[in-house]
Structure formats: C-alpha cells, structure tokens
N, C-alpha and C. Protein backbone atom coordinates (compact mmCIF):
# COMPACT_ATOMS: atom_id res chain seq x y z
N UNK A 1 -3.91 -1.72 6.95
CA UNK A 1 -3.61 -2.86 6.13
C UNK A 1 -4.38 -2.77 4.81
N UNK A 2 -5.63 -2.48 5.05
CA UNK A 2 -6.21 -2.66 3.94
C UNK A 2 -5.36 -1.34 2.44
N UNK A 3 -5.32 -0.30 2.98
CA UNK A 3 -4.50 0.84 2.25
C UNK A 3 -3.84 0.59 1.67
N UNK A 4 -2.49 -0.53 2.51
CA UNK A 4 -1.57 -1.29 1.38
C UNK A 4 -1.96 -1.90 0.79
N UNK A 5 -2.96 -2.85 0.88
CA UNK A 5 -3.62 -3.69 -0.06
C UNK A 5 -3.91 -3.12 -1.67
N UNK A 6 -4.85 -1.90 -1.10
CA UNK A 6 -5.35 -1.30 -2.48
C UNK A 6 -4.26 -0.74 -3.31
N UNK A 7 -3.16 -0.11 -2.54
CA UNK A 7 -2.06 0.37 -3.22
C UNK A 7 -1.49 -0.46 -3.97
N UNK A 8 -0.80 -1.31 -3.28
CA UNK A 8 -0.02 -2.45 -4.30
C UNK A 8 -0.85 -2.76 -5.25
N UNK A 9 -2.36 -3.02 -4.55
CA UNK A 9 -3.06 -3.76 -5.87
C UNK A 9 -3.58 -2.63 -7.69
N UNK A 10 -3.15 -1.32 -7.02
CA UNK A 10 -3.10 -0.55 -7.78
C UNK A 10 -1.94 -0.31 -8.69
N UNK A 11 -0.71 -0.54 -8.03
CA UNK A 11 0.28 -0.57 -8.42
C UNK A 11 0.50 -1.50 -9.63
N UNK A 12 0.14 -2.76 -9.27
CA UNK A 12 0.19 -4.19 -10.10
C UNK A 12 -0.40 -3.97 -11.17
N UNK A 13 -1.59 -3.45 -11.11
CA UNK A 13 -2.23 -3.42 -12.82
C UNK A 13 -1.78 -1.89 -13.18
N UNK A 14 -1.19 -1.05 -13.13
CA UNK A 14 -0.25 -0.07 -13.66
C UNK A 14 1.25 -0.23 -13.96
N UNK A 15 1.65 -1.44 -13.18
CA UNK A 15 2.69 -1.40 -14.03
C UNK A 15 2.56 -2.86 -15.21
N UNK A 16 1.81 -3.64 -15.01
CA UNK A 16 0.83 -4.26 -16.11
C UNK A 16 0.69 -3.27 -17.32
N UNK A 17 -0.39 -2.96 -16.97
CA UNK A 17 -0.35 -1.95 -18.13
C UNK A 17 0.94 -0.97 -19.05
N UNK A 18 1.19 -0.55 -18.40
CA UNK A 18 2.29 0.28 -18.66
C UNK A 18 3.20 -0.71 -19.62
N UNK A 19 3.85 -2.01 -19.14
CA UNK A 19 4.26 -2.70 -19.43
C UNK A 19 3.98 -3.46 -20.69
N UNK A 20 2.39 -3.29 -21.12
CA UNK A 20 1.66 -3.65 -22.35
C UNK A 20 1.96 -2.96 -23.18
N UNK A 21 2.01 -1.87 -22.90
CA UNK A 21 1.20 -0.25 -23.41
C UNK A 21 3.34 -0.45 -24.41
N UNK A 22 4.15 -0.26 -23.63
CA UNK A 22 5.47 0.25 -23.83
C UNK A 22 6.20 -1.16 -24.59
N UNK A 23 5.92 -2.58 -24.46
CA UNK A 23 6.36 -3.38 -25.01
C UNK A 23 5.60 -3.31 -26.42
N UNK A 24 4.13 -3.48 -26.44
CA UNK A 24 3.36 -3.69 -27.68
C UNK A 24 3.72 -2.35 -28.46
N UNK A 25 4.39 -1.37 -27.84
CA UNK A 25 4.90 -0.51 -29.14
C UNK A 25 5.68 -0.66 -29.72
N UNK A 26 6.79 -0.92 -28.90
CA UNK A 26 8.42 -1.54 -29.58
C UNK A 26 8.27 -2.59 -30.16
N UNK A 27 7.45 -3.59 -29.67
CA UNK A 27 7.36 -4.77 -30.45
C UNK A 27 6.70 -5.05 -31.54
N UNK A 28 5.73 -4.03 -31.95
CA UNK A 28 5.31 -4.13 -33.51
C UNK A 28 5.98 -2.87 -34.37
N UNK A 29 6.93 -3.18 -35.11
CA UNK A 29 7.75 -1.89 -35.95
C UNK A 29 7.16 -1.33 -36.61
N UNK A 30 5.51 -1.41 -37.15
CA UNK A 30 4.75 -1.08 -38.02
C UNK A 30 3.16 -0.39 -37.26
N UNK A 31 3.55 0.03 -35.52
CA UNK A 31 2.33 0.50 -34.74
C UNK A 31 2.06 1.59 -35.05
N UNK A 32 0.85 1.84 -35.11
CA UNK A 32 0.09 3.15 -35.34
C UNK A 32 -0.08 4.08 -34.49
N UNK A 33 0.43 3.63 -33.03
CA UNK A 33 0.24 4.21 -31.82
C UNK A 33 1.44 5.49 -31.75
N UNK A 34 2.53 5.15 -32.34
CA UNK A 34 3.94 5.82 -32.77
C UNK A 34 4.44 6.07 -31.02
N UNK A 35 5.06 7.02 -30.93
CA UNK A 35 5.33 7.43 -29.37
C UNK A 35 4.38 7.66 -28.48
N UNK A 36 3.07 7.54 -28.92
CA UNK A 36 2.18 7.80 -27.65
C UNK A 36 2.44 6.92 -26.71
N UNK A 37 2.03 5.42 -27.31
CA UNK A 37 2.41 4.72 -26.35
C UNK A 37 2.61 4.51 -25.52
N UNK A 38 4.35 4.53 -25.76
CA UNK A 38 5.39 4.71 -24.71
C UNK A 38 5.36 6.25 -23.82
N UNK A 39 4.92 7.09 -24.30
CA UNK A 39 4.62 8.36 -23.44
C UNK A 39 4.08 7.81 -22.55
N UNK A 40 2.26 7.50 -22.73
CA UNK A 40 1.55 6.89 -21.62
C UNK A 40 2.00 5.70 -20.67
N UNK A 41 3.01 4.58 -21.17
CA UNK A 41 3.05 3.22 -20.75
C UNK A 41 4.35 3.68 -19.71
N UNK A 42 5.03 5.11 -20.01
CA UNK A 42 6.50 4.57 -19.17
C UNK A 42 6.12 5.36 -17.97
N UNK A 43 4.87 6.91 -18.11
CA UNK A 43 4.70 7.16 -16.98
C UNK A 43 4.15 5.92 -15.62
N UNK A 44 3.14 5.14 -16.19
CA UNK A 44 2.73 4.53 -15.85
C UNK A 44 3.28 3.38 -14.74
N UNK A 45 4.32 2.72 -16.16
CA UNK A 45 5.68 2.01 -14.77
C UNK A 45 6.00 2.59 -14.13
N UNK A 46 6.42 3.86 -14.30
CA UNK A 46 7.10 4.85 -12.60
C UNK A 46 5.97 5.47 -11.56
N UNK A 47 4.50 5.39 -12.09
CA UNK A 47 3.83 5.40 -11.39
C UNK A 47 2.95 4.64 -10.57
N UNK A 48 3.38 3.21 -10.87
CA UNK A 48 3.64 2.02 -10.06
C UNK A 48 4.48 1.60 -9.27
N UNK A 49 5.63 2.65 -9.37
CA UNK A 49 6.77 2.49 -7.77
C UNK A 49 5.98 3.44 -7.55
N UNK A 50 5.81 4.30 -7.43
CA UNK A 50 5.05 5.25 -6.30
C UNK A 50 3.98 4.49 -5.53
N UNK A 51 3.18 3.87 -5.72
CA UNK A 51 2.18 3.55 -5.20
C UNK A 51 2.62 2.19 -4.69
N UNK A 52 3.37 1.50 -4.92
CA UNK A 52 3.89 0.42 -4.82
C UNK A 52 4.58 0.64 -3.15
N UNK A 53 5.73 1.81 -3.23
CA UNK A 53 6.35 1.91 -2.50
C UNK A 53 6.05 2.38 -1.00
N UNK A 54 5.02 3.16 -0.53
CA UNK A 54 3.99 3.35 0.26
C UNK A 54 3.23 1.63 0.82
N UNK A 55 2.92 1.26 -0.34
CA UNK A 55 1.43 0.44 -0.04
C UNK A 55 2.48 -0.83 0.29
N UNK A 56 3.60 -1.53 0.33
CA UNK A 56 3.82 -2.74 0.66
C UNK A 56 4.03 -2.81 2.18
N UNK A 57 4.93 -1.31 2.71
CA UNK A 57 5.08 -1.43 4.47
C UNK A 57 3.77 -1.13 5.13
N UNK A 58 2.83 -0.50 4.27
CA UNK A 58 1.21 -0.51 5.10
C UNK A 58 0.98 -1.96 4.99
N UNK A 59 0.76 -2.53 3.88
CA UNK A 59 0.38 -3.68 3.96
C UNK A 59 1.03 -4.86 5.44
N UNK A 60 2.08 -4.91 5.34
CA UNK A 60 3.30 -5.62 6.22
C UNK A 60 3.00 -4.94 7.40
N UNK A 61 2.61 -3.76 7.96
CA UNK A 61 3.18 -3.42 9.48
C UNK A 61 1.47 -3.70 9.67
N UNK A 62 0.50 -3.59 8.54
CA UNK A 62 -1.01 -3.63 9.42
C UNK A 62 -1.54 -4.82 9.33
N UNK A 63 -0.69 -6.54 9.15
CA UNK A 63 -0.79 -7.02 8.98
C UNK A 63 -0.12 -7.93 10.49
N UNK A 64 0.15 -6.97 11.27
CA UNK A 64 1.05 -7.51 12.52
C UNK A 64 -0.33 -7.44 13.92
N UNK A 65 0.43 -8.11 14.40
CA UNK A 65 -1.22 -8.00 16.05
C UNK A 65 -1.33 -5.96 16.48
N UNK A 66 -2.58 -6.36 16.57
CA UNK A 66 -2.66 -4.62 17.35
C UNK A 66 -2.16 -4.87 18.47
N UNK A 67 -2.15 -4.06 18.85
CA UNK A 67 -1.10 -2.93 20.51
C UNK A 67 -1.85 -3.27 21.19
N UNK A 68 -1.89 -4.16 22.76
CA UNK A 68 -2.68 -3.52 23.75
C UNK A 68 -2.62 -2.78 24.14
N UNK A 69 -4.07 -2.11 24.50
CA UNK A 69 -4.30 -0.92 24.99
C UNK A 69 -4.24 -1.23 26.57
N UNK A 70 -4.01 -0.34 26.76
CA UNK A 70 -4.00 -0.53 28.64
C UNK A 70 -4.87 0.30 28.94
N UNK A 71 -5.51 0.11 29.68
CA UNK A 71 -6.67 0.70 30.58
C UNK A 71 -6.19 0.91 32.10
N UNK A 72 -6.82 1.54 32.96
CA UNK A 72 -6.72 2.23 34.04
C UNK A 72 -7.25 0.86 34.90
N UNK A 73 -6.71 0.35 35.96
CA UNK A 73 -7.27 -0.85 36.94
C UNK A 73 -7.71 -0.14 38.19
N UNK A 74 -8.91 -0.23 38.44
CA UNK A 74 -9.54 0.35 39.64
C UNK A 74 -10.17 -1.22 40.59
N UNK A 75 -9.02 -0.98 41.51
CA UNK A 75 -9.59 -1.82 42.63
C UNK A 75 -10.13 -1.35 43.93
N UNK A 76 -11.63 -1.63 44.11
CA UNK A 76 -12.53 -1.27 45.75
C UNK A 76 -12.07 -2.67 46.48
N UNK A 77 -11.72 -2.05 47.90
CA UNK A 77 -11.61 -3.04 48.70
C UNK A 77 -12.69 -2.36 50.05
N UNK A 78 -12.48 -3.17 50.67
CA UNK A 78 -13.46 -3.12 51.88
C UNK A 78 -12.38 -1.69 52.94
N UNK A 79 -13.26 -0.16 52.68
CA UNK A 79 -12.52 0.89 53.18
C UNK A 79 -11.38 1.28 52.42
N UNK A 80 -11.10 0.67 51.21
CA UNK A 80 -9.91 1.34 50.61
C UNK A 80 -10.50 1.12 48.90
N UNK A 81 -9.65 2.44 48.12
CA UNK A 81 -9.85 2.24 46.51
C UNK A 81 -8.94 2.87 46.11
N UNK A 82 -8.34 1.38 45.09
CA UNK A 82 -7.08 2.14 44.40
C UNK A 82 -7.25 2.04 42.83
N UNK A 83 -6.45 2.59 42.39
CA UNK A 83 -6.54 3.25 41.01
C UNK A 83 -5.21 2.78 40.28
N UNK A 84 -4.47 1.90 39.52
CA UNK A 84 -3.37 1.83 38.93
C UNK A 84 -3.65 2.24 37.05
N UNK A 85 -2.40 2.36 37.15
CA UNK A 85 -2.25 2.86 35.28
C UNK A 85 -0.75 2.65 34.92
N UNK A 86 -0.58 1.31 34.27
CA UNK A 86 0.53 1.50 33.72
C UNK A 86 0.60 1.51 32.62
N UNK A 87 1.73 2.19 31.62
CA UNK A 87 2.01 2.31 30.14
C UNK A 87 3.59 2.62 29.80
C-alpha cells in the first residue's frame, strides 16, 4: 500500500509540474525558455502515467484486509494427537 501511495504521490507533482513547465511556455508568446520547456514539461506528463499507472492498483489492492494465514491445529487428547491443516 504504501508503494502506491508514494507512486501516485509522485506521479501528482510530475504531472503538476510538467503541466506548469508546458502551459507557462505556450502561454507567454514572449518566453525565454523557447522549446525547452515543453521538451522537459511533456516528458514529464507521460512520466506521470507511468508511475501513476502501477501506483493506483498497489494503492487499492493493499488497502484491502490481509489474508488469513492458516496455521497447522494440533490437538493432544488423553492417548491420542492429531494434527489438522487446512488451506
């Protein structure tokens, strides 16, 4: 759970960013940044589905009850000992 956590939460401020990075270029016609920008800002959005896409079903499936474990039942009786195991 926690894995997805960090992922998404990694995800979120990269495609944030990215999203800064690629609007604040287009949106000032007079930026000094020219295409870098958007070089850096658009990898960035697509490298926020990557991490995105991983980290939301970790998040969701480790966020569900753990599994019981089953253990082996050993019962002593008076002259007898039994042993069960189911799974």
């Amino acid at each position: 759970m926690v894995t997805g956590i960090v992922l998404t939460s990694v995800a979120s401020v990269a495609l944030v960013g990215g999203a800064a990075l690629t609007i604040g270029n287009f949106a000032s016609p007079r930026s000094d940044a020219g295409p870098l920008a958007a070089i850096i800002g658009v990898p960035l959005m697509i490298g926020s589905v990557l991490f995105a896409a991983p980290g939301i079903p970790l998040w969701v499936v480790g966020a569900g009850p753990a599994p019981k474990k089953e253990a082996p039942v050993l019962s002593v009786g008076a002259g007898s000992a039994t042993l069960r195991w189911t799974f």
